[in-house]
PDB file of N, CA and C in Angstrom:
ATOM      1  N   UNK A   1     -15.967 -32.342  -5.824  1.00  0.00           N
ATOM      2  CA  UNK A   1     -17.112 -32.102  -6.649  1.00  0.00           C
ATOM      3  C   UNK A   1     -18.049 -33.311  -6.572  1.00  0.00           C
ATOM      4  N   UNK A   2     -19.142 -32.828  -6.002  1.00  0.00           N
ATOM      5  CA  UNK A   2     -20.248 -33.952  -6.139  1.00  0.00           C
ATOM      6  C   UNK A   2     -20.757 -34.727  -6.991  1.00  0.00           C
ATOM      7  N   UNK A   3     -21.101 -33.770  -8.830  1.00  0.00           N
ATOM      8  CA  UNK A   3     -21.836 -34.429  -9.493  1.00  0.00           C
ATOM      9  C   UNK A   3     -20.824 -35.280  -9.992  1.00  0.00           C
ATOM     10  N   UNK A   4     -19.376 -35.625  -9.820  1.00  0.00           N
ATOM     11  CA  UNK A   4     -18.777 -37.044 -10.455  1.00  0.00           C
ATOM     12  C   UNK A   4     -17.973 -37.796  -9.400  1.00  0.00           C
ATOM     13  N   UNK A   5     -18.456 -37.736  -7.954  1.00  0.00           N
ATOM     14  CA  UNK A   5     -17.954 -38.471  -6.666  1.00  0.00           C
ATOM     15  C   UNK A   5     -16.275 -38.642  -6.417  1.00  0.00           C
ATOM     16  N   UNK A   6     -15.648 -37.489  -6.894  1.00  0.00           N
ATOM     17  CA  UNK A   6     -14.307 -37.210  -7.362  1.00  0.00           C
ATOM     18  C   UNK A   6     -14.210 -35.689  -6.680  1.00  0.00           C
ATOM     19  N   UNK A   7     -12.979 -35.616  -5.858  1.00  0.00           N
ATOM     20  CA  UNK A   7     -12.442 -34.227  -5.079  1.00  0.00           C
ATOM     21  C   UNK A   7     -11.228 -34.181  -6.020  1.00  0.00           C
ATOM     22  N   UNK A   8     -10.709 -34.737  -6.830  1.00  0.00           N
ATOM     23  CA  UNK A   8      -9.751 -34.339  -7.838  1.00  0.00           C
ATOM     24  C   UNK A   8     -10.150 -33.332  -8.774  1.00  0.00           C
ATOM     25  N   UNK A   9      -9.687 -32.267  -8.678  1.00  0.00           N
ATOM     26  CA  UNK A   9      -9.686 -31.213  -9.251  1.00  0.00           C
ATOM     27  C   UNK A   9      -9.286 -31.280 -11.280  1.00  0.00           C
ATOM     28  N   UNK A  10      -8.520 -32.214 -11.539  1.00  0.00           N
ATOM     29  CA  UNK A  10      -8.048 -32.503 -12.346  1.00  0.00           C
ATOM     30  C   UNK A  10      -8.972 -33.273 -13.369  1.00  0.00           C
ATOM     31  N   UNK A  11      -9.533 -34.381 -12.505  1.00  0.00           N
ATOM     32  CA  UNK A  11     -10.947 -35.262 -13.177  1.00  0.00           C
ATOM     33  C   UNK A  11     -11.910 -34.298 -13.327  1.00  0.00           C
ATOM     34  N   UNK A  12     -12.193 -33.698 -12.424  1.00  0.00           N
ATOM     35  CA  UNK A  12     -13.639 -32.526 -12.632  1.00  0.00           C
ATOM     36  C   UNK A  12     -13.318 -31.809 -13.902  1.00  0.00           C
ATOM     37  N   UNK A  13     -12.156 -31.155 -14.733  1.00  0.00           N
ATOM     38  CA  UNK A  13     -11.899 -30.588 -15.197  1.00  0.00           C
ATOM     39  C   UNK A  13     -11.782 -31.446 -16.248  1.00  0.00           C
ATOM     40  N   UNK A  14     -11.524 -32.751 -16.864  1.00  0.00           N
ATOM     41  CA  UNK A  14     -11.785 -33.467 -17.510  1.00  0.00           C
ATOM     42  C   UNK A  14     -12.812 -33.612 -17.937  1.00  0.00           C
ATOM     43  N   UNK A  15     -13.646 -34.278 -17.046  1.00  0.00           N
ATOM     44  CA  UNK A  15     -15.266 -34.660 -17.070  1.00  0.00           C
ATOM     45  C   UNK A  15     -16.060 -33.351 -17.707  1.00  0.00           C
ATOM     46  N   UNK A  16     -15.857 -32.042 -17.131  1.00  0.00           N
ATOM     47  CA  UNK A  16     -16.774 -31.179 -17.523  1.00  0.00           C
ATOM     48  C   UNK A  16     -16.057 -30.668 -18.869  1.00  0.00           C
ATOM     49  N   UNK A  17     -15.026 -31.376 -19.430  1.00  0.00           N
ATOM     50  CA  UNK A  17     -14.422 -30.702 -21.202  1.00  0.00           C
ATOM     51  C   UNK A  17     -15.487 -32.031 -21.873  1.00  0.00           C
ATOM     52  N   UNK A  18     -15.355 -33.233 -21.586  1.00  0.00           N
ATOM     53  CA  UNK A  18     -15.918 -34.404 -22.150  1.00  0.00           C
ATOM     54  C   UNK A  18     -17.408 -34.205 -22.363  1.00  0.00           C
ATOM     55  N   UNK A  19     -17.959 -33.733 -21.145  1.00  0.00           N
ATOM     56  CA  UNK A  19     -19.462 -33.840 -21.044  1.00  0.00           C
ATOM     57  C   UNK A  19     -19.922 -32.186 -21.493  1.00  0.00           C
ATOM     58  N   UNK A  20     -19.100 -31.179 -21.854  1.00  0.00           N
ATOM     59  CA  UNK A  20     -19.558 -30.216 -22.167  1.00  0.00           C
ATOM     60  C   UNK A  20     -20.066 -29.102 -21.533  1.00  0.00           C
ATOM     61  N   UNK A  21     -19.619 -29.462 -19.861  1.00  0.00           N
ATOM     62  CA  UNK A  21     -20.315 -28.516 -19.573  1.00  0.00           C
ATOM     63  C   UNK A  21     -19.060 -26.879 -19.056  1.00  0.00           C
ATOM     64  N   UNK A  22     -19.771 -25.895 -19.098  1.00  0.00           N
ATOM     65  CA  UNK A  22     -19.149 -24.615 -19.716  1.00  0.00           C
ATOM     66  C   UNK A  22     -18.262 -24.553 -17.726  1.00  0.00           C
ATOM     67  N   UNK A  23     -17.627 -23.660 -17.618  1.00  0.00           N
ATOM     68  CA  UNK A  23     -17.319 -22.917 -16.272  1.00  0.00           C
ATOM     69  C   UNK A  23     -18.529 -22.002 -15.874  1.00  0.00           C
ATOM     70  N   UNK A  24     -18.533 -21.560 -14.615  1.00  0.00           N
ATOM     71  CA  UNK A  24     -19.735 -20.734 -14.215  1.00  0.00           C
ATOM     72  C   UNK A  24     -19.666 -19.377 -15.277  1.00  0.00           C
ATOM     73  N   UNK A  25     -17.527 -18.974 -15.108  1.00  0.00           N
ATOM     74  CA  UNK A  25     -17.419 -17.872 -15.635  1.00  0.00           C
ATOM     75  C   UNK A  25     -17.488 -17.441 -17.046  1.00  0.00           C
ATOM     76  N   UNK A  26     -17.525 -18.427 -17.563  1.00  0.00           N
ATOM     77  CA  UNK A  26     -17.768 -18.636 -18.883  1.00  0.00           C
ATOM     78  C   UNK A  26     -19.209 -18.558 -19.302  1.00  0.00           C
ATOM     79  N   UNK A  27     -19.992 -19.266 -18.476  1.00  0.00           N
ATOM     80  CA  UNK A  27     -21.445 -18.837 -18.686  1.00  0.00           C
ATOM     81  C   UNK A  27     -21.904 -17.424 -18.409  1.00  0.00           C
ATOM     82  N   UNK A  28     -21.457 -16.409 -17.381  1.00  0.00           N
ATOM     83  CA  UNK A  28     -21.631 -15.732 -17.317  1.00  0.00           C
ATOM     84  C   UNK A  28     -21.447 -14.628 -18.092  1.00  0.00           C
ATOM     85  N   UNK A  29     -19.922 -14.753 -18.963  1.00  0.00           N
ATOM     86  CA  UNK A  29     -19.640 -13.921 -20.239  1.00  0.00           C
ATOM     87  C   UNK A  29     -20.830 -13.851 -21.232  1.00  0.00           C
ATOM     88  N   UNK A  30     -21.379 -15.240 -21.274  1.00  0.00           N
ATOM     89  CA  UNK A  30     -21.737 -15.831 -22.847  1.00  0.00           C
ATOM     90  C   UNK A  30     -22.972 -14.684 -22.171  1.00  0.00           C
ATOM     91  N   UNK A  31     -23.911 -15.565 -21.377  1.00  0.00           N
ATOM     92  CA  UNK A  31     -24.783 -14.219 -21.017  1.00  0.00           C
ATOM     93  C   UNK A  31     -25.044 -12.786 -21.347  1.00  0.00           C
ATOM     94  N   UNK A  32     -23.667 -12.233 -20.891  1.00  0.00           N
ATOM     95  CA  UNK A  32     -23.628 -10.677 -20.300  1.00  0.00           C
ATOM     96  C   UNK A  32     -23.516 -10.027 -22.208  1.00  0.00           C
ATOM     97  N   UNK A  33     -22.273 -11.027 -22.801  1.00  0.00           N
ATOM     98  CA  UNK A  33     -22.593 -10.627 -24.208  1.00  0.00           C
ATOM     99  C   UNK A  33     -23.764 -10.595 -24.697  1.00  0.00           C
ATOM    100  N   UNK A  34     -24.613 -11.802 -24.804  1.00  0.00           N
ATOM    101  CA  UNK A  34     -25.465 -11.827 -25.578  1.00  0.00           C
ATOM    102  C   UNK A  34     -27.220 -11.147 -25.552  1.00  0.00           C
ATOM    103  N   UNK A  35     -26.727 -10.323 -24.219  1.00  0.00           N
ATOM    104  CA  UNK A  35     -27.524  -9.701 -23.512  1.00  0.00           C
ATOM    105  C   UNK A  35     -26.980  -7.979 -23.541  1.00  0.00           C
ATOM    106  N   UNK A  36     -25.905  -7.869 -23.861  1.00  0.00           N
ATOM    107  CA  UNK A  36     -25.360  -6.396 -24.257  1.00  0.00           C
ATOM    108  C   UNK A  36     -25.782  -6.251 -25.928  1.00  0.00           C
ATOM    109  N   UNK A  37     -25.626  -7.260 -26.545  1.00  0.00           N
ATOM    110  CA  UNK A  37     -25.867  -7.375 -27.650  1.00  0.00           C
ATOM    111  C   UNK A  37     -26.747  -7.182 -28.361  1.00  0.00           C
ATOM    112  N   UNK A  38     -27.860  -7.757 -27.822  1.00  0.00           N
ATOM    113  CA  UNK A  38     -29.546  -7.518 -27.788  1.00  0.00           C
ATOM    114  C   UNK A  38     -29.654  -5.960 -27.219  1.00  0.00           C
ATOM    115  N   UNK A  39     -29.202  -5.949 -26.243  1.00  0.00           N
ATOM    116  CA  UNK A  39     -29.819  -4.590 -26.055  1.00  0.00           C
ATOM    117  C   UNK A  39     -29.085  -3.386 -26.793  1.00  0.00           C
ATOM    118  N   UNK A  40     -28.031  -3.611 -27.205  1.00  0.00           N
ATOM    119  CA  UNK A  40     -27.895  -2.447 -28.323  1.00  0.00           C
ATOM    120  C   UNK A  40     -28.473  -2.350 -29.665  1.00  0.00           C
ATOM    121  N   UNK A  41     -28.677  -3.311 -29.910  1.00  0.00           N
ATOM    122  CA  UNK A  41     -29.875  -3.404 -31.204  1.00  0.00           C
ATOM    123  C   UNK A  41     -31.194  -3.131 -30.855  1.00  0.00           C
ATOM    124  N   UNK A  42     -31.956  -2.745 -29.556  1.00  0.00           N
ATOM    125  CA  UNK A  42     -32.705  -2.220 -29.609  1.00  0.00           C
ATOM    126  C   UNK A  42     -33.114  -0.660 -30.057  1.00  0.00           C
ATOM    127  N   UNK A  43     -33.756   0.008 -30.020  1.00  0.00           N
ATOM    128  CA  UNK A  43     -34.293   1.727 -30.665  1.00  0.00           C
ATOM    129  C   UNK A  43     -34.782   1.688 -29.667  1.00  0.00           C
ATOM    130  N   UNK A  44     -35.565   1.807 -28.653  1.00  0.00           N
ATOM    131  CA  UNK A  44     -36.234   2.286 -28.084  1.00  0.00           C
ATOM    132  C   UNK A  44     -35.659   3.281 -27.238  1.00  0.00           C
ATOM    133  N   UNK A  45     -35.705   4.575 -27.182  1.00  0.00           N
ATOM    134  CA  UNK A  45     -35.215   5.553 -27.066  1.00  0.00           C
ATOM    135  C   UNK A  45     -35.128   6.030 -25.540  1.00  0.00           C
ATOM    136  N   UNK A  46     -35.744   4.979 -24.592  1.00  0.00           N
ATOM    137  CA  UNK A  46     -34.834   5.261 -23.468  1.00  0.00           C
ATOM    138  C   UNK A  46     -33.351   4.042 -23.297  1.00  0.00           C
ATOM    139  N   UNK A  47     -33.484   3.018 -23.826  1.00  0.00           N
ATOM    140  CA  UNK A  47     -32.442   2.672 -24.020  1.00  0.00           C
ATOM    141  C   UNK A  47     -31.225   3.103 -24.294  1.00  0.00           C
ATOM    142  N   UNK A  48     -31.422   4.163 -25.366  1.00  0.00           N
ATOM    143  CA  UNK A  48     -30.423   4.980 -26.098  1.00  0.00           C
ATOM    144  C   UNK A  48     -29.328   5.453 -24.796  1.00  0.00           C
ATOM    145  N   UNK A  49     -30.290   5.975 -24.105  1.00  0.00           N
ATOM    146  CA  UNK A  49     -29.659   6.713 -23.111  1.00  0.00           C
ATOM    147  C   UNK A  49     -28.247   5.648 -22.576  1.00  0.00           C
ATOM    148  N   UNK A  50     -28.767   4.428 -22.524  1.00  0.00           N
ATOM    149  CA  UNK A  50     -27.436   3.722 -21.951  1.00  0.00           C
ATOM    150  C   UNK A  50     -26.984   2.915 -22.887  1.00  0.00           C
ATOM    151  N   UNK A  51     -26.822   3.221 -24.177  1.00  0.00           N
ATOM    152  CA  UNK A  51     -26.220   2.414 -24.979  1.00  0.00           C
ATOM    153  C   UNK A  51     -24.716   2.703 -25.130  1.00  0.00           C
ATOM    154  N   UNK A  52     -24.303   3.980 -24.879  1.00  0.00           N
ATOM    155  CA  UNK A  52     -22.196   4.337 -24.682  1.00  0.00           C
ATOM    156  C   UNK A  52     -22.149   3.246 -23.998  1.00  0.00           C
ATOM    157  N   UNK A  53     -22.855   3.266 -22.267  1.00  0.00           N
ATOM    158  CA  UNK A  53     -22.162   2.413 -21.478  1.00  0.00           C
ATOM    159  C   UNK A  53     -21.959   0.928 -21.646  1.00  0.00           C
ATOM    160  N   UNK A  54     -22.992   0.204 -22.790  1.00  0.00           N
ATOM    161  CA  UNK A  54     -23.460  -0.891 -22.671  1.00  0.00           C
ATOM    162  C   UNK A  54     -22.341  -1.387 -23.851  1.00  0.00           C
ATOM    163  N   UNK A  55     -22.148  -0.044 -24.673  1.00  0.00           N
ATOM    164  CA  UNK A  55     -21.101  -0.448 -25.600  1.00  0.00           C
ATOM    165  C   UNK A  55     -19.666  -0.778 -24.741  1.00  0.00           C
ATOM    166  N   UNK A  56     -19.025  -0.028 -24.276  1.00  0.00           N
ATOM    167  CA  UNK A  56     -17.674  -0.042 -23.784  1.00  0.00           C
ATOM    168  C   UNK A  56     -18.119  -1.179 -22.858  1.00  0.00           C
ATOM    169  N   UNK A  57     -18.834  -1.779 -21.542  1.00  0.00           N
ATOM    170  CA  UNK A  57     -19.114  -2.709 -21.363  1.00  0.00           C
ATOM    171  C   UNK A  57     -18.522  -4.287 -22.218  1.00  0.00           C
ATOM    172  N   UNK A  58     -19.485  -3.829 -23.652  1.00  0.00           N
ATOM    173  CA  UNK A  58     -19.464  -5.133 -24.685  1.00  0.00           C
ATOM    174  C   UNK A  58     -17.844  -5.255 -25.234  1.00  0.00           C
ATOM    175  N   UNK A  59     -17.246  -3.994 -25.142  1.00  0.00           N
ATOM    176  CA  UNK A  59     -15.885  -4.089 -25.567  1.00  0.00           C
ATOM    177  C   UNK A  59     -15.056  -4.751 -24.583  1.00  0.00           C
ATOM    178  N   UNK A  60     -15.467  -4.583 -23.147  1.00  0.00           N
ATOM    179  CA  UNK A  60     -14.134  -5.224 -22.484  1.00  0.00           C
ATOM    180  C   UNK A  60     -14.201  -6.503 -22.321  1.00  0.00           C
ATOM    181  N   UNK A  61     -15.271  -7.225 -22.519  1.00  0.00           N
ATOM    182  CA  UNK A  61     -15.898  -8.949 -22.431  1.00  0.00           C
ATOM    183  C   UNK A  61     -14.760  -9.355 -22.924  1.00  0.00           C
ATOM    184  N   UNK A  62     -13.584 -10.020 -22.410  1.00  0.00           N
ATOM    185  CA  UNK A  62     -13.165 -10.743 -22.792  1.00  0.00           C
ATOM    186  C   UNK A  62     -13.491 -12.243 -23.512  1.00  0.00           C
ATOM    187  N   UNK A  63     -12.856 -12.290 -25.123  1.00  0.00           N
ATOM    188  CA  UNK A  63     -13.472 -13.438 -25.808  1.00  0.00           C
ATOM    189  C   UNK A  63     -12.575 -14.559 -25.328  1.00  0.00           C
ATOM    190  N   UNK A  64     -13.613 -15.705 -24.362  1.00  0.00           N
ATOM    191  CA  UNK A  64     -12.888 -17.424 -24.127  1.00  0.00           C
ATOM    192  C   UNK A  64     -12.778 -17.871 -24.933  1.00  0.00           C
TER     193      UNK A  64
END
């Protein structure tokens, strides 16, 4: 890993709990929730149309 001049897998994984920064896959959850989320609270009535899917979607997100 580049941004801490360290190929130890172990330090990277350190460094990024210390300094805060998330996993890719983890960012990508936080995303996909908070973006299923929003869009089921919308009304706008073509939305509707995909709100089942967006629900069962929001259900399988596993919580990190």
């Amino acid at each position: 890993m580049k941004i801490f001049k360290t190929n130890s897998k172990d330090i990277v994984i350190e460094c990024k709990i210390y300094f805060g920064f998330p996993d890719v896959d983890e960012l990508i959850t936080q995303r996909k929730r908070a973006f299923l989320a929003a869009f089921n609270a919308n009304d706008n009535s073509i939305y509707v149309t995909f709100v089942n899917t967006s629900l069962i979607a929001l259900s399988t997100i596993t919580v990190i």
